[in-house]
C-alpha atoms as a PDB file:
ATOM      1  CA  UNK A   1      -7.277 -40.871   1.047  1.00  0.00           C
ATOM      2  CA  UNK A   2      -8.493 -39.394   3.812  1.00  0.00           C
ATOM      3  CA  UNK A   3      -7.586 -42.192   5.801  1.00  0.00           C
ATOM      4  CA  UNK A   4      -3.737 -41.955   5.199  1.00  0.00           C
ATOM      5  CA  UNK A   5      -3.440 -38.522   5.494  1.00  0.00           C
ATOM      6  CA  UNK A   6      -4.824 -38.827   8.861  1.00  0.00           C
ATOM      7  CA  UNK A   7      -2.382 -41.797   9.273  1.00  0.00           C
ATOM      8  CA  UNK A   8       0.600 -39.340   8.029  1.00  0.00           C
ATOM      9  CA  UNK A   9      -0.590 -36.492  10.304  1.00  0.00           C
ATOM     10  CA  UNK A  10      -0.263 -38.492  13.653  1.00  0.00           C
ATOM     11  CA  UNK A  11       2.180 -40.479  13.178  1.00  0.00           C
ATOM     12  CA  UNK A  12       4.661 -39.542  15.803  1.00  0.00           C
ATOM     13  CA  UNK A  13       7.343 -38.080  13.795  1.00  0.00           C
ATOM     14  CA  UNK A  14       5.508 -35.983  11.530  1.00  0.00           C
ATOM     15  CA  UNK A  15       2.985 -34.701  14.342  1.00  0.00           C
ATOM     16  CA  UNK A  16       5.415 -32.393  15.980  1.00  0.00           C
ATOM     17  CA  UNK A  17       5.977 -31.144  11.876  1.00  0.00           C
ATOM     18  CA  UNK A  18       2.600 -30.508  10.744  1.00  0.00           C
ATOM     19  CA  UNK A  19       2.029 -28.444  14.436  1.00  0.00           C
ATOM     20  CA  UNK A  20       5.429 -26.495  13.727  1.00  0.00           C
ATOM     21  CA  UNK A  21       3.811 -25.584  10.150  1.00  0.00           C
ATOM     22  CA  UNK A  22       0.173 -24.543  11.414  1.00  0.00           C
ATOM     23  CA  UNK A  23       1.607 -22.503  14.200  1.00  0.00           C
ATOM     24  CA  UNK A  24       4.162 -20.647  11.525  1.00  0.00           C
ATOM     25  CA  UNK A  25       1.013 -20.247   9.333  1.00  0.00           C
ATOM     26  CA  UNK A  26      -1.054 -18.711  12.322  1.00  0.00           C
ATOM     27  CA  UNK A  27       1.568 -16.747  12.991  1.00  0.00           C
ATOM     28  CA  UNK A  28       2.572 -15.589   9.280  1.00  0.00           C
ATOM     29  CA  UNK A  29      -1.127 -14.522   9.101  1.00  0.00           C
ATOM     30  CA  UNK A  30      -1.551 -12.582  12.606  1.00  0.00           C
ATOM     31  CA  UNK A  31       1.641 -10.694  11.722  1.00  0.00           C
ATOM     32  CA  UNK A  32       0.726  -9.784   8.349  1.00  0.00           C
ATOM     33  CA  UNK A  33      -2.471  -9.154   9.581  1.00  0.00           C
ATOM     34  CA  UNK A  34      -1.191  -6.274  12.425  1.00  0.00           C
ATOM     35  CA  UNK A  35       1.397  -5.261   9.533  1.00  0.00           C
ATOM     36  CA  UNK A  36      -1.677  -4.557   7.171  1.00  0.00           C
ATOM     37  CA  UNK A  37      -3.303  -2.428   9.968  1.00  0.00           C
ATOM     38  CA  UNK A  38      -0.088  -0.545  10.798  1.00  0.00           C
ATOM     39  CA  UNK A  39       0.392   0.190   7.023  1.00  0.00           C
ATOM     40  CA  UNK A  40      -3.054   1.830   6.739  1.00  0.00           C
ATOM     41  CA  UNK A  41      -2.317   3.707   9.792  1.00  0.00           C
ATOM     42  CA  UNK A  42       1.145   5.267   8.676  1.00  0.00           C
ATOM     43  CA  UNK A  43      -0.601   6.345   5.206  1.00  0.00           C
ATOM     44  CA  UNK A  44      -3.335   8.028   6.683  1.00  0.00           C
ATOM     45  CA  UNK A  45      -0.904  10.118   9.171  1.00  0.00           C
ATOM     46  CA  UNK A  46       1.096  11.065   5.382  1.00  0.00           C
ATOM     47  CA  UNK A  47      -1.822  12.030   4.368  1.00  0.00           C
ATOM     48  CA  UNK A  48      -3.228  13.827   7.438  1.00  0.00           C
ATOM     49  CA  UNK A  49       0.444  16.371   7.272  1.00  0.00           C
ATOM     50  CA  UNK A  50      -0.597  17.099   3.578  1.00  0.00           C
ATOM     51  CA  UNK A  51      -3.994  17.811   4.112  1.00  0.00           C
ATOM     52  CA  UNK A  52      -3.044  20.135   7.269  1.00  0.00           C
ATOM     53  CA  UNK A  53      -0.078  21.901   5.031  1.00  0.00           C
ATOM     54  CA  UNK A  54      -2.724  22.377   2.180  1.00  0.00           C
ATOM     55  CA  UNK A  55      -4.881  23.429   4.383  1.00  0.00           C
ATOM     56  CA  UNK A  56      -2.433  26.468   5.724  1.00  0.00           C
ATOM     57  CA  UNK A  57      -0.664  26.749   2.478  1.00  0.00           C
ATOM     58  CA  UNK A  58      -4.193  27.668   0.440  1.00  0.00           C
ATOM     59  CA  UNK A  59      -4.400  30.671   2.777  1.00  0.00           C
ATOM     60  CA  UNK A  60      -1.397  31.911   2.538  1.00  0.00           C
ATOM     61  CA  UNK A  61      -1.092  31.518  -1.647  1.00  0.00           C
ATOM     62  CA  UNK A  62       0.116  34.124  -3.407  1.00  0.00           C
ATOM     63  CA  UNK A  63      -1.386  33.442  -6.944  1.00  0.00           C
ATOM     64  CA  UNK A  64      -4.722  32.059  -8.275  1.00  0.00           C
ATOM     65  CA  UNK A  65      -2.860  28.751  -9.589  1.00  0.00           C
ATOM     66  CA  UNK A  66      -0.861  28.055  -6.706  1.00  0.00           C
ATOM     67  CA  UNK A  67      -3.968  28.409  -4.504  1.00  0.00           C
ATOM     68  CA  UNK A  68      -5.699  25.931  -6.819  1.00  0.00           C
ATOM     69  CA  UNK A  69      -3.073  23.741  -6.749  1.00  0.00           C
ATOM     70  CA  UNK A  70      -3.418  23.596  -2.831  1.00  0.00           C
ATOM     71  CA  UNK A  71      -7.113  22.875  -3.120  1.00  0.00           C
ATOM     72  CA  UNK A  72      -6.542  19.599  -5.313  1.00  0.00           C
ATOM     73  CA  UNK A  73      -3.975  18.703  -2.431  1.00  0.00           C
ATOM     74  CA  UNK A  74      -6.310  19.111   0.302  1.00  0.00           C
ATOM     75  CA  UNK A  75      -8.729  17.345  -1.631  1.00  0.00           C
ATOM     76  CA  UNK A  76      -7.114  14.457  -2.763  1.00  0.00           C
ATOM     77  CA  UNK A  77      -5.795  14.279   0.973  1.00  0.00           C
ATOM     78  CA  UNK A  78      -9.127  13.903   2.144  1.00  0.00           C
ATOM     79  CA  UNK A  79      -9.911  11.422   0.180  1.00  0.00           C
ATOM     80  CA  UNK A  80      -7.201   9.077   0.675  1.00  0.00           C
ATOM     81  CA  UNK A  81      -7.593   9.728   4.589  1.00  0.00           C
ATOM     82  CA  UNK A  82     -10.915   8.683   3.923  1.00  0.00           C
ATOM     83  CA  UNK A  83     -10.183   5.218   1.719  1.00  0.00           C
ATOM     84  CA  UNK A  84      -7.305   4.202   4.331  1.00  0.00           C
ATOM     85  CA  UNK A  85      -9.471   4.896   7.483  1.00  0.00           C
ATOM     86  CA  UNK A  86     -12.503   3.028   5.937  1.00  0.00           C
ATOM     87  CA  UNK A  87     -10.082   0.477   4.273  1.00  0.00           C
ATOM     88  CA  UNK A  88     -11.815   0.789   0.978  1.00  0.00           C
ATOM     89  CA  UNK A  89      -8.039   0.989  -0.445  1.00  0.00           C
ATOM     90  CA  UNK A  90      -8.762  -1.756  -3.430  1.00  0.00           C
ATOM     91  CA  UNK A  91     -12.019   0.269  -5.659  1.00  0.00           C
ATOM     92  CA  UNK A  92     -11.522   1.878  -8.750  1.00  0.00           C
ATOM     93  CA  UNK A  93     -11.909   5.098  -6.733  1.00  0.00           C
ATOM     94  CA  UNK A  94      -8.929   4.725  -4.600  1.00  0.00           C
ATOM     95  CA  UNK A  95      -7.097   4.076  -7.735  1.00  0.00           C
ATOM     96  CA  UNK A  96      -8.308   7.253  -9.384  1.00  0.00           C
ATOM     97  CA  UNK A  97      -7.689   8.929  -6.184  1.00  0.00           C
ATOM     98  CA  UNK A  98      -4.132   7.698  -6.262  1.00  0.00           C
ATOM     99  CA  UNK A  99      -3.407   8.432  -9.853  1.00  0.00           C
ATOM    100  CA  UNK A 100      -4.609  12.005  -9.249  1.00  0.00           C
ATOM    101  CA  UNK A 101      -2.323  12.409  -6.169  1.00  0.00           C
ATOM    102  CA  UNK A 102       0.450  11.080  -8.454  1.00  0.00           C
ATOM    103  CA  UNK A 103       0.440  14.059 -11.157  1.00  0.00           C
ATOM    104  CA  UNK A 104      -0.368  16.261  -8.375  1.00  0.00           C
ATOM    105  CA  UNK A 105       3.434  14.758  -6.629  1.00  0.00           C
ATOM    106  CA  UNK A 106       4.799  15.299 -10.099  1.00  0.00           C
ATOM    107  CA  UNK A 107       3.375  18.471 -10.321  1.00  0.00           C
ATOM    108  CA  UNK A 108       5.065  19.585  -6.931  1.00  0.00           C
ATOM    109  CA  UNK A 109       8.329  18.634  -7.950  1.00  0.00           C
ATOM    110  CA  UNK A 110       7.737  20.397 -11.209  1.00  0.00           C
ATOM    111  CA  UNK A 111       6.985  23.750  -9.785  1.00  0.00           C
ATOM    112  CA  UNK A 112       9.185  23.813  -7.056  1.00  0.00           C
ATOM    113  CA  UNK A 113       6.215  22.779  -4.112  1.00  0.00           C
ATOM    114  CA  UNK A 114       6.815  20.645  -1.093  1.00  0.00           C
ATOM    115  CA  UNK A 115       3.519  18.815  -0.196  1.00  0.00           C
ATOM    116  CA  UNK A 116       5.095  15.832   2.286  1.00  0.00           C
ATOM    117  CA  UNK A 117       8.978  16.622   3.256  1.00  0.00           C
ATOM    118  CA  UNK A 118       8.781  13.003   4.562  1.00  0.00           C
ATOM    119  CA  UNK A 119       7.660  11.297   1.262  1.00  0.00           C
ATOM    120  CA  UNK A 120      10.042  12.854  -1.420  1.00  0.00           C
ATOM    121  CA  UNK A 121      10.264  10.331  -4.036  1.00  0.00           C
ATOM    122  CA  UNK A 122      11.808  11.002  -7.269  1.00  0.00           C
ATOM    123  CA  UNK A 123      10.175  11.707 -10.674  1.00  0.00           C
ATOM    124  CA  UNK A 124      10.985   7.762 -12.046  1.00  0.00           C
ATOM    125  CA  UNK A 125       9.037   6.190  -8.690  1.00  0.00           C
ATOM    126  CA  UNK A 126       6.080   8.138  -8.810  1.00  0.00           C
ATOM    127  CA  UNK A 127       6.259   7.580 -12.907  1.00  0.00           C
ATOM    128  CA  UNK A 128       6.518   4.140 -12.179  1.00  0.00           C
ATOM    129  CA  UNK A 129       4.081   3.966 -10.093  1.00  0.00           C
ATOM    130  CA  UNK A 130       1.370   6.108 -12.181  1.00  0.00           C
ATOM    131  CA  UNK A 131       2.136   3.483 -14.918  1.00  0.00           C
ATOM    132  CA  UNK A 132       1.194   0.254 -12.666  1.00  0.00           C
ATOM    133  CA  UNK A 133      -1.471   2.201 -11.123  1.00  0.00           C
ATOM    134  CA  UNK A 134      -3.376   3.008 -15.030  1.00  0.00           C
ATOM    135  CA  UNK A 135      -2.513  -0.894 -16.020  1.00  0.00           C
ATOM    136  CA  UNK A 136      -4.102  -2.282 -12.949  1.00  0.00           C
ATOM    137  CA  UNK A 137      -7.009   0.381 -13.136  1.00  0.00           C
ATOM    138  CA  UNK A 138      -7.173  -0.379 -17.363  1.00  0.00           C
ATOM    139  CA  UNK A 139      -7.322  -4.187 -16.851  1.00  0.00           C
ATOM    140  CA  UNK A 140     -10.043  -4.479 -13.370  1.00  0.00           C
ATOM    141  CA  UNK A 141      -7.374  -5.841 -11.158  1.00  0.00           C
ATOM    142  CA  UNK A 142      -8.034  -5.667  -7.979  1.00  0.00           C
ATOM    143  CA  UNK A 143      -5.055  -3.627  -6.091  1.00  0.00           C
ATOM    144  CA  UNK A 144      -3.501  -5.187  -3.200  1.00  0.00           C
ATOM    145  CA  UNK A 145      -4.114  -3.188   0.163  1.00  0.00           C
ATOM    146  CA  UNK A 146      -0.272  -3.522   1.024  1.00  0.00           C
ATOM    147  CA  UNK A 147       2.528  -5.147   0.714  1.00  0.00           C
ATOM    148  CA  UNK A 148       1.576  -6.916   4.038  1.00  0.00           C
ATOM    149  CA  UNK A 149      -1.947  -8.259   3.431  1.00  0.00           C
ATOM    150  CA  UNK A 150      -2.099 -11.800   3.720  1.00  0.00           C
ATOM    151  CA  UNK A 151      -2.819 -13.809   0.415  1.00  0.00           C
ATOM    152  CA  UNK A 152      -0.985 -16.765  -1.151  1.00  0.00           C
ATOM    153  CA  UNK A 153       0.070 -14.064  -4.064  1.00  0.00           C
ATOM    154  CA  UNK A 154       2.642 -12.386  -1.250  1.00  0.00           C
ATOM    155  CA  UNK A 155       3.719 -15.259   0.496  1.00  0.00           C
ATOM    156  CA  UNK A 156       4.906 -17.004  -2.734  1.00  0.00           C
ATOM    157  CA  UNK A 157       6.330 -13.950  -3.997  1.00  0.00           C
ATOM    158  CA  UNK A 158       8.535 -13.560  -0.731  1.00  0.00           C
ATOM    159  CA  UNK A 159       9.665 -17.074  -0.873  1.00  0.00           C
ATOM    160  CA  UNK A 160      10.904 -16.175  -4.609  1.00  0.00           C
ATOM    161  CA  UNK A 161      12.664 -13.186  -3.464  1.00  0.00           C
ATOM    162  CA  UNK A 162      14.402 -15.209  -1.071  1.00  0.00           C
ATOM    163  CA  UNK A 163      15.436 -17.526  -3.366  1.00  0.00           C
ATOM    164  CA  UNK A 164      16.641 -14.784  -6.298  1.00  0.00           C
ATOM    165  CA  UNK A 165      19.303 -13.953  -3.101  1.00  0.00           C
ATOM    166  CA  UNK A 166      20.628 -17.142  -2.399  1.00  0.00           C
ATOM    167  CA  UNK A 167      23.637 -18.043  -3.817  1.00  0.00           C
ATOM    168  CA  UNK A 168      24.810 -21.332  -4.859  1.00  0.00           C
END
């Protein structure tokens, strides 16, 4: 076996193939791999503007509920900084952390707040979202660290997304 797929490997039409498909693997993986990076960094600058607008907006609260409500922010902010910078975004803990700064999103847009001008997303997304977040928390699966990160799961998935668009 291993003797013909070294034979199908160098023969000289198929050589110049199988390089063209390691170097497109190599880089797939580097660029996911700098994409995966990049995503951690733009979370943990989101996170960094609501922990500094908590941060001023607990001051300058005008009731005892509001000012609570801007402690949980600053809070939660800290922790998320904390499980993007470390890259510890796949526990159970970043999950809880996530769910909690969920309800405290919906929360905002129920009483009128603005934590993140930047990262408005409607009531159905972050619902949504809560509801993947408690089945994948429920069930022990491990959460992917972004949309980027390299596994077989995402590059098969991409390759059927790209097929649901083609047309025939």
């Amino acid at each position: 076996m291993m003797y013909e797929l070294k034979k199908f490997i160098f023969n000289k039409r198929n050589v110049g193939v199988f390089g063209f498909l390691v170097f497109f693997l190599v880089c797939f993986i580097g660029y996911n791999v700098y994409m995966d990076k990049h995503y951690n960094e733009s979370q943990i600058k989101i996170y960094q503007k609501a922990y500094r607008i908590s941060e001023n907006r607990m001051d300058e609260a005008g009731s005892e509920e509001e000012s609570e409500f801007w402690k949980k922010v600053y809070r939660n902010a800290s922790g998320l900084i904390h499980f993007y910078y470390n890259s510890e975004n796949k526990t159970d803990e970043f999950i809880e952390s996530k769910l909690s700064w969920n309800h405290l999103m919906l929360q905002a847009n129920n009483e009128g707040y603005i934590i993140n001008d930047f990262e408005k997303r409607d009531v159905q997304t972050l619902q949504n979202e809560t509801k993947q977040l408690k089945y994948l928390k429920k069930n022990h699966i491990e959460m992917l660290n972004s949309p980027y990160e390299p596994n077989t799961f995402n590059i098969f998935n991409e390759y059927k997304c790209q097929l649901k668009n083609v047309q025939f």
